[in-house]
Each structure stands twice: as C-alpha cells, then as structure tokens.
N, C-alpha and C. Protein backbone atom coordinates (compact mmCIF):
# COMPACT_ATOMS: atom_id res chain seq x y z
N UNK A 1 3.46 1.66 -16.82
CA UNK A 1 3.12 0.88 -17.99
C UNK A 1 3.08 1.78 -19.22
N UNK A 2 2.21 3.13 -19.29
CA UNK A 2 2.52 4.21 -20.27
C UNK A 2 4.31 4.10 -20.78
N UNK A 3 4.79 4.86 -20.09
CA UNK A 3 5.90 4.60 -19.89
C UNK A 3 6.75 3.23 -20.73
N UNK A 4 6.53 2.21 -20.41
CA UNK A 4 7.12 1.03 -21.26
C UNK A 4 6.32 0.86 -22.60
N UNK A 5 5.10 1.33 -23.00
CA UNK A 5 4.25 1.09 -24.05
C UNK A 5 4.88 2.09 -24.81
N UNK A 6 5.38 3.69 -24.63
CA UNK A 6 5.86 4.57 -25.37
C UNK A 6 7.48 4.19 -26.10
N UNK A 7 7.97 3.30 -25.34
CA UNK A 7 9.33 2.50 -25.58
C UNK A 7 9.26 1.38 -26.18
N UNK A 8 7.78 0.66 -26.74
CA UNK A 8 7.33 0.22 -27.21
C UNK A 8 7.79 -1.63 -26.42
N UNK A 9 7.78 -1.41 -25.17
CA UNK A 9 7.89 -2.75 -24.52
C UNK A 9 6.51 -2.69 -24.29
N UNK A 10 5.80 -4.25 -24.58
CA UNK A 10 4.73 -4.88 -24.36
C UNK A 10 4.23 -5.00 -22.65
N UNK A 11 3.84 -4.93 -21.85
CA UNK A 11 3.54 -5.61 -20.48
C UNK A 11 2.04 -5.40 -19.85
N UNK A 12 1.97 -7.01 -19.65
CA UNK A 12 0.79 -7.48 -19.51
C UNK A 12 0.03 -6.91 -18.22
N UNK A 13 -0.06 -7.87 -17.56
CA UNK A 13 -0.78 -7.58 -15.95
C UNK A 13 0.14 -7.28 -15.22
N UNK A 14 -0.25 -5.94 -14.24
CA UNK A 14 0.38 -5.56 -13.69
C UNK A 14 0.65 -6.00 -12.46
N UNK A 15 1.95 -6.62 -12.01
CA UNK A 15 1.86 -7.60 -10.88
C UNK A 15 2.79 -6.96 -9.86
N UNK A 16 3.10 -5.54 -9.93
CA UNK A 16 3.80 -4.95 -9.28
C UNK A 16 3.15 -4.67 -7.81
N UNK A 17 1.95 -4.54 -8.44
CA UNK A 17 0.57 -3.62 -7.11
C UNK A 17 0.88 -4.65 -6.23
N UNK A 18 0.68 -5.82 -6.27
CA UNK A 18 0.83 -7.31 -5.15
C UNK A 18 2.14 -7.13 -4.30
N UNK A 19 2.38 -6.47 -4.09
CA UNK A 19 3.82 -5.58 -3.41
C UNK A 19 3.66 -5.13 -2.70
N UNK A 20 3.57 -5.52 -1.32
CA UNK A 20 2.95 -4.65 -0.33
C UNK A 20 3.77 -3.00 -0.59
N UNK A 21 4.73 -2.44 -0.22
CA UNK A 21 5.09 -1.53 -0.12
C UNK A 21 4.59 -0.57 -1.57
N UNK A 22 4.24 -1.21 -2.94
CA UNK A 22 3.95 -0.79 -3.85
C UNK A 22 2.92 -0.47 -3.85
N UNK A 23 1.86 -1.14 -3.26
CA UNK A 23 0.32 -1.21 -3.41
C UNK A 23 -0.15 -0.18 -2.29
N UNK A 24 0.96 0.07 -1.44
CA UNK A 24 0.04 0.88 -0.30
C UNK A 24 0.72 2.30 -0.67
N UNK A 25 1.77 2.81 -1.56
CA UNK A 25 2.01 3.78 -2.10
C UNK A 25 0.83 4.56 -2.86
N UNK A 26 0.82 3.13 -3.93
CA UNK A 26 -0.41 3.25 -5.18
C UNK A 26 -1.77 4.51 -4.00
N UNK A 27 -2.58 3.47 -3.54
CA UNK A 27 -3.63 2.89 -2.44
C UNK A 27 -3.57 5.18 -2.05
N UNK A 28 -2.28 5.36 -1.62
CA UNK A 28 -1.93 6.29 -0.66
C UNK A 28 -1.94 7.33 -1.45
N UNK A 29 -1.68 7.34 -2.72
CA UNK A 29 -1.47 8.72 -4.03
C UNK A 29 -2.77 8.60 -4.20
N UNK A 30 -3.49 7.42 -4.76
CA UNK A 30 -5.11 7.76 -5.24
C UNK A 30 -5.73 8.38 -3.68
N UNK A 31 -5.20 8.11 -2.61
CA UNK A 31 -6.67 8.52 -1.92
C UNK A 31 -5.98 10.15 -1.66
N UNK A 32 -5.25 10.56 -1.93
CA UNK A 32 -4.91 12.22 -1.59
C UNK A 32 -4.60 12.61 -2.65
N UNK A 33 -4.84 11.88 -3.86
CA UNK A 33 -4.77 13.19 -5.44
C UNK A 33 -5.52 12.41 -6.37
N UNK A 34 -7.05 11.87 -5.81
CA UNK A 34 -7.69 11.29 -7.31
C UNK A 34 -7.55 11.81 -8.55
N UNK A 35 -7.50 12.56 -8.68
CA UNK A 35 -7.87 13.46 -10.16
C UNK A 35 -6.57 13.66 -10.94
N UNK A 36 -5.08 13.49 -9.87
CA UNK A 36 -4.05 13.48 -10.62
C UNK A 36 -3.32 11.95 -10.23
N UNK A 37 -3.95 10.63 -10.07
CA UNK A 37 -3.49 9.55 -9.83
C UNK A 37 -2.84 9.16 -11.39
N UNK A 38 -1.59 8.95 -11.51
CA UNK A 38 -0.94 8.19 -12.65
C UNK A 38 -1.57 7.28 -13.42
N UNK A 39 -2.36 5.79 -12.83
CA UNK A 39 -2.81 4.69 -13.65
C UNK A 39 -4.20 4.67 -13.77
N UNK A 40 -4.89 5.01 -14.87
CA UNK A 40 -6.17 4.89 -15.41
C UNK A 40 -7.14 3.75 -15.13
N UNK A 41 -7.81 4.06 -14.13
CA UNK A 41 -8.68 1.98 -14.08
C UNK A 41 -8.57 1.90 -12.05
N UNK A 42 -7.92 2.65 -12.09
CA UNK A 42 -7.06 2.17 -10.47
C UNK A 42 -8.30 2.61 -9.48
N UNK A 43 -8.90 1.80 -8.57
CA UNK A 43 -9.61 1.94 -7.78
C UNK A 43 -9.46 1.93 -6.21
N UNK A 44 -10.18 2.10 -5.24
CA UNK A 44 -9.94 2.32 -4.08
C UNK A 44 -10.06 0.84 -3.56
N UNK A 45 -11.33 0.23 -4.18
CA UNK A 45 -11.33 -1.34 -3.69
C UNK A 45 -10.26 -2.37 -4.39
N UNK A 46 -10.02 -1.86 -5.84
CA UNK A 46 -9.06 -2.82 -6.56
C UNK A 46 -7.20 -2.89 -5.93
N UNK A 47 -7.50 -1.41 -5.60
CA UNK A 47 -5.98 -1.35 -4.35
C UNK A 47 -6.08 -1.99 -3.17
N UNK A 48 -7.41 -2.12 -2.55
CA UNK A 48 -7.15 -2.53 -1.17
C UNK A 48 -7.62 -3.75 -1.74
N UNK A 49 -8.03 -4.69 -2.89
CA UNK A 49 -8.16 -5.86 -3.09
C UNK A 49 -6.59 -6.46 -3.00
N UNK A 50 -5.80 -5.62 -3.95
CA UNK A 50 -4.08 -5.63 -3.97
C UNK A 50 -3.01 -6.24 -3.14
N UNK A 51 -3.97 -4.96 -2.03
CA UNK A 51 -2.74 -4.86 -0.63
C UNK A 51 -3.07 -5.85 0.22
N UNK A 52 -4.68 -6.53 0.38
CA UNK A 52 -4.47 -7.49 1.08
C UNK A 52 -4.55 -8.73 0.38
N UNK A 53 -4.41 -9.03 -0.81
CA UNK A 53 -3.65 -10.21 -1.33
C UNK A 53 -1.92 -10.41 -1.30
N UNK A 54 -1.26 -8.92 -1.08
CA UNK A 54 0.05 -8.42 -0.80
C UNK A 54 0.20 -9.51 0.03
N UNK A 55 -0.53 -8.93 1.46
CA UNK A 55 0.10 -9.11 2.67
C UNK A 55 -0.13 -10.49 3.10
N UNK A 56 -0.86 -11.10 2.25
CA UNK A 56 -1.12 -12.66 2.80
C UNK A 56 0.14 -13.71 1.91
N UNK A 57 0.29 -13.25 0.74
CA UNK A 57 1.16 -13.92 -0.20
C UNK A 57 2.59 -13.17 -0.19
N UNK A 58 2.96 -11.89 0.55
CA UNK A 58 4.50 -11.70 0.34
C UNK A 58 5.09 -12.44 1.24
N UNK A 59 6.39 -13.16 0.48
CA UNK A 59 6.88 -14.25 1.38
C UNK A 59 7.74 -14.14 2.47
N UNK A 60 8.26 -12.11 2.79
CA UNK A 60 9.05 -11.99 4.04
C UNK A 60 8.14 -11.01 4.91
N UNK A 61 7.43 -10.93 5.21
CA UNK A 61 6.48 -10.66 6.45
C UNK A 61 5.74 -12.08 7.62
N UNK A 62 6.47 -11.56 8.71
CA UNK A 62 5.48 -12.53 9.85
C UNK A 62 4.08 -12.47 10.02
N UNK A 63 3.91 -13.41 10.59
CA UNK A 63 1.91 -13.34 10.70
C UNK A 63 1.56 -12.09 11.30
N UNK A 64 2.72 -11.45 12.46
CA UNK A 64 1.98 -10.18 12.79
C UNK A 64 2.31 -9.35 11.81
N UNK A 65 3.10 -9.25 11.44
CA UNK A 65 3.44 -8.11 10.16
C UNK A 65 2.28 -8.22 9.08
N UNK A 66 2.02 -9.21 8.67
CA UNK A 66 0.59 -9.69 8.21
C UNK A 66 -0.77 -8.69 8.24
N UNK A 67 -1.01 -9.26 9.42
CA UNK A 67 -1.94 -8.62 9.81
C UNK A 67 -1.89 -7.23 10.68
N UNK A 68 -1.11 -6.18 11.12
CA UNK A 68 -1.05 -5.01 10.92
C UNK A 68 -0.89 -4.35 9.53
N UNK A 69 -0.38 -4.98 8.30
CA UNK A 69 -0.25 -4.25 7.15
C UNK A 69 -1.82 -4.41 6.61
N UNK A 70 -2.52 -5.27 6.79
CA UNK A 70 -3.55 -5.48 6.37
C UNK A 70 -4.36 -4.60 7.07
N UNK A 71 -4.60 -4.38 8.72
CA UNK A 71 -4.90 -3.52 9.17
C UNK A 71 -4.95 -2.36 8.30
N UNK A 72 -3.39 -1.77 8.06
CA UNK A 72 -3.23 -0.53 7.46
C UNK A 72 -3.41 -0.10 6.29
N UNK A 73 -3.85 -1.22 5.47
CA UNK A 73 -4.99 -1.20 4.24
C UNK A 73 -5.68 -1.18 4.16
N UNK A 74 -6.48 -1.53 5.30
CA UNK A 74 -7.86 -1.36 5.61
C UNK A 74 -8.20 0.35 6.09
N UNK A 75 -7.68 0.71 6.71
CA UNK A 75 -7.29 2.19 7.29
C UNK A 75 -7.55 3.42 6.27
N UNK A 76 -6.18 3.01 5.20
CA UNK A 76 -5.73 3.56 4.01
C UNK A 76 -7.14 4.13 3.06
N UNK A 77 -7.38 2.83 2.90
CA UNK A 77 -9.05 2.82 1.67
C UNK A 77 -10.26 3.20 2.79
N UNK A 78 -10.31 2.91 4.01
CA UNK A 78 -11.49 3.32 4.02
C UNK A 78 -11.62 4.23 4.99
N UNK A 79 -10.72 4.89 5.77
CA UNK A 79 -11.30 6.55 7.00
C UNK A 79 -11.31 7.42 5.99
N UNK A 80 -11.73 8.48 6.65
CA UNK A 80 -11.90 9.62 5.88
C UNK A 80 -10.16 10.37 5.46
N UNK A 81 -10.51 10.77 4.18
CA UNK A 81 -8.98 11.24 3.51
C UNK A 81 -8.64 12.22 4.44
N UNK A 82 -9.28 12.98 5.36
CA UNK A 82 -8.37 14.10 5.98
C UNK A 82 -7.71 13.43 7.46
N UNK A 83 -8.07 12.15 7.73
CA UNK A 83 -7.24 11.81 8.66
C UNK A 83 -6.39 10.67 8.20
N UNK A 84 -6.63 10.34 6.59
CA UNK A 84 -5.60 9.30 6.09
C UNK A 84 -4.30 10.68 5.96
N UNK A 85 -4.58 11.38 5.66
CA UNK A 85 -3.46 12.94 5.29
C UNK A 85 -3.01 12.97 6.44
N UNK A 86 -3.68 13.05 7.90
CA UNK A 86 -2.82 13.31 9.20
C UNK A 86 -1.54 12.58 9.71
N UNK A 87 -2.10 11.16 8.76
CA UNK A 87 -1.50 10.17 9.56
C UNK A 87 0.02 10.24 8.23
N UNK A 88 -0.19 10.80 7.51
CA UNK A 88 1.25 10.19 6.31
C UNK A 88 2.13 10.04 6.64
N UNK A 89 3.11 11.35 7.87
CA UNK A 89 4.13 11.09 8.17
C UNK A 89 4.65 9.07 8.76
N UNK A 90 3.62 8.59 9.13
CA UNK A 90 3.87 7.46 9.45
C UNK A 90 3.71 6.24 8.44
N UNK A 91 2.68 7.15 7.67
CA UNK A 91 2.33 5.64 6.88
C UNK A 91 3.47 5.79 5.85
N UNK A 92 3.54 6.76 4.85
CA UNK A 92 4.79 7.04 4.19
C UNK A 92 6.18 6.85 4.72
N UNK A 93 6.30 6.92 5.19
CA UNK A 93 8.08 7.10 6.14
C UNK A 93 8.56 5.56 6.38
N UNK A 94 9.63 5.43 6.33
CA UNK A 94 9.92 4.46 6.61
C UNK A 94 10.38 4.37 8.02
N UNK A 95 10.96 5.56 8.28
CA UNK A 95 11.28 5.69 9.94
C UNK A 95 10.14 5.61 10.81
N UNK A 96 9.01 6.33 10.48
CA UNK A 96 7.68 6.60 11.55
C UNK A 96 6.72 5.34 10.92
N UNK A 97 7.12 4.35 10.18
CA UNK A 97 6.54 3.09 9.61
C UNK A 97 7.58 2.15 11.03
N UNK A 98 8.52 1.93 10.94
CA UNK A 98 9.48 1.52 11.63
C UNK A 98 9.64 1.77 13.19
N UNK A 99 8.95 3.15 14.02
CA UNK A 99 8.38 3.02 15.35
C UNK A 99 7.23 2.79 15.68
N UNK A 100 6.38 2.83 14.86
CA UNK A 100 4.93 2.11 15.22
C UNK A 100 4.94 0.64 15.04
N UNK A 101 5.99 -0.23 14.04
CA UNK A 101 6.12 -1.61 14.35
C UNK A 101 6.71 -2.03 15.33
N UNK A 102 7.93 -1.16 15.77
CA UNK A 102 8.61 -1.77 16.81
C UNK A 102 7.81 -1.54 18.07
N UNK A 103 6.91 0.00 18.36
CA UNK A 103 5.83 -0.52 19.55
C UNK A 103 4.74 -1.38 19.39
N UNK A 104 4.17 -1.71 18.29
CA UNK A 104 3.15 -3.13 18.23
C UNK A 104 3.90 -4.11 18.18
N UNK A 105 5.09 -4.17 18.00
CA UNK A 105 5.57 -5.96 17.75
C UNK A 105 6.62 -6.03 19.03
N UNK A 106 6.73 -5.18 19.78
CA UNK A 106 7.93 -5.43 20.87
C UNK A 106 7.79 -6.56 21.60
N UNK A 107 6.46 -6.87 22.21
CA UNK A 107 6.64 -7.46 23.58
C UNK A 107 6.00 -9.17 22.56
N UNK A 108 5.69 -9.18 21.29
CA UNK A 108 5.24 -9.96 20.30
C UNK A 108 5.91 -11.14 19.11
N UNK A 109 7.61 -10.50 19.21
CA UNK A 109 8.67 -10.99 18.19
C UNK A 109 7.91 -10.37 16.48
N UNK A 110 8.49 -10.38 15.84
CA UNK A 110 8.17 -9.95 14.33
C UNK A 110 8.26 -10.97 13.32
C-alpha cells in the first residue's frame, strides 16, 4: 500500500490479506521478523482473524482443505515462534505444503 500511495494511487481496505495463501505469508513474516514486518497496524490476531475468514470464504478450497488451512492458522499465530521456524520448510514451500496435503487428504478426496 506504501508503495501505491508513493505513486500516488489511492487504495482503500486492504482485501488482499483474505487470501489464504496471502494472509498466511503476511501471518508467517510477522511471527519470525516483528520488528522488520512491512505493514504498520498488522497484528497476530488481525492475521489469524484474516486467514480464517480466508479459508471459510475462498471459493476453490474443499471442506477438508478448509479446515486443515484453518488448522494451520491456528498453528501459525499461536505455538511458540521457535517451532513455527522449525516447521517453515513446509508451511512456506509449496512442495512440502503439497506432501503433507496429499498424506492428510489421501484416503479423504480433496
């Protein structure tokens, strides 16, 4: 939003965060670099307020996809940051995002 305000484009509410994949980025930078997080205001509950309004209203996720992403927002905001850090390779990645769905959703359909 800095960014478009210096280019002098106007933009209102930010409706990007409601994105699952956006919001759990956001969610994932504030909880392993508070002090150098990009957006001013951005909170730990206002992200995981975000991600699980994401995951109930994005319109291509199944009910289980649903509710494991929500799971993993729940995860995200609230264990302790040195085992949200252990876990990145998976939560970040799209590949190690992509074998932990296919072993929770195998025997389940997606």
């Amino acid at each position: 939003m800095k960014f478009a305000e210096r280019l002098g484009v106007k933009i209102g509410f930010d409706r990007s965060r409601f994105q699952p994949g956006i919001a759990k980025q956001r969610l994932l930078a504030l909880r392993m670099d508070p002090h150098g997080h990009p957006i001013p205001g951005e909170t730990r509950a206002n992200l995981l307020a975000a991600g699980l309004t994401s995951c109930l209203r994005f319109p291509y996720l199944s009910a289980l996809k649903r509710v494991v992403s929500a799971v993993g927002f729940l995860f995200i905001a609230l264990a302790p940051k040195q085992i949200v850090a252990r876990s990145m390779s998976v939560l970040a990645s799209p590949a190690g995002r992509g074998r932990l769905m296919d072993k929770m959703t195998r025997n389940y359909g997606n």
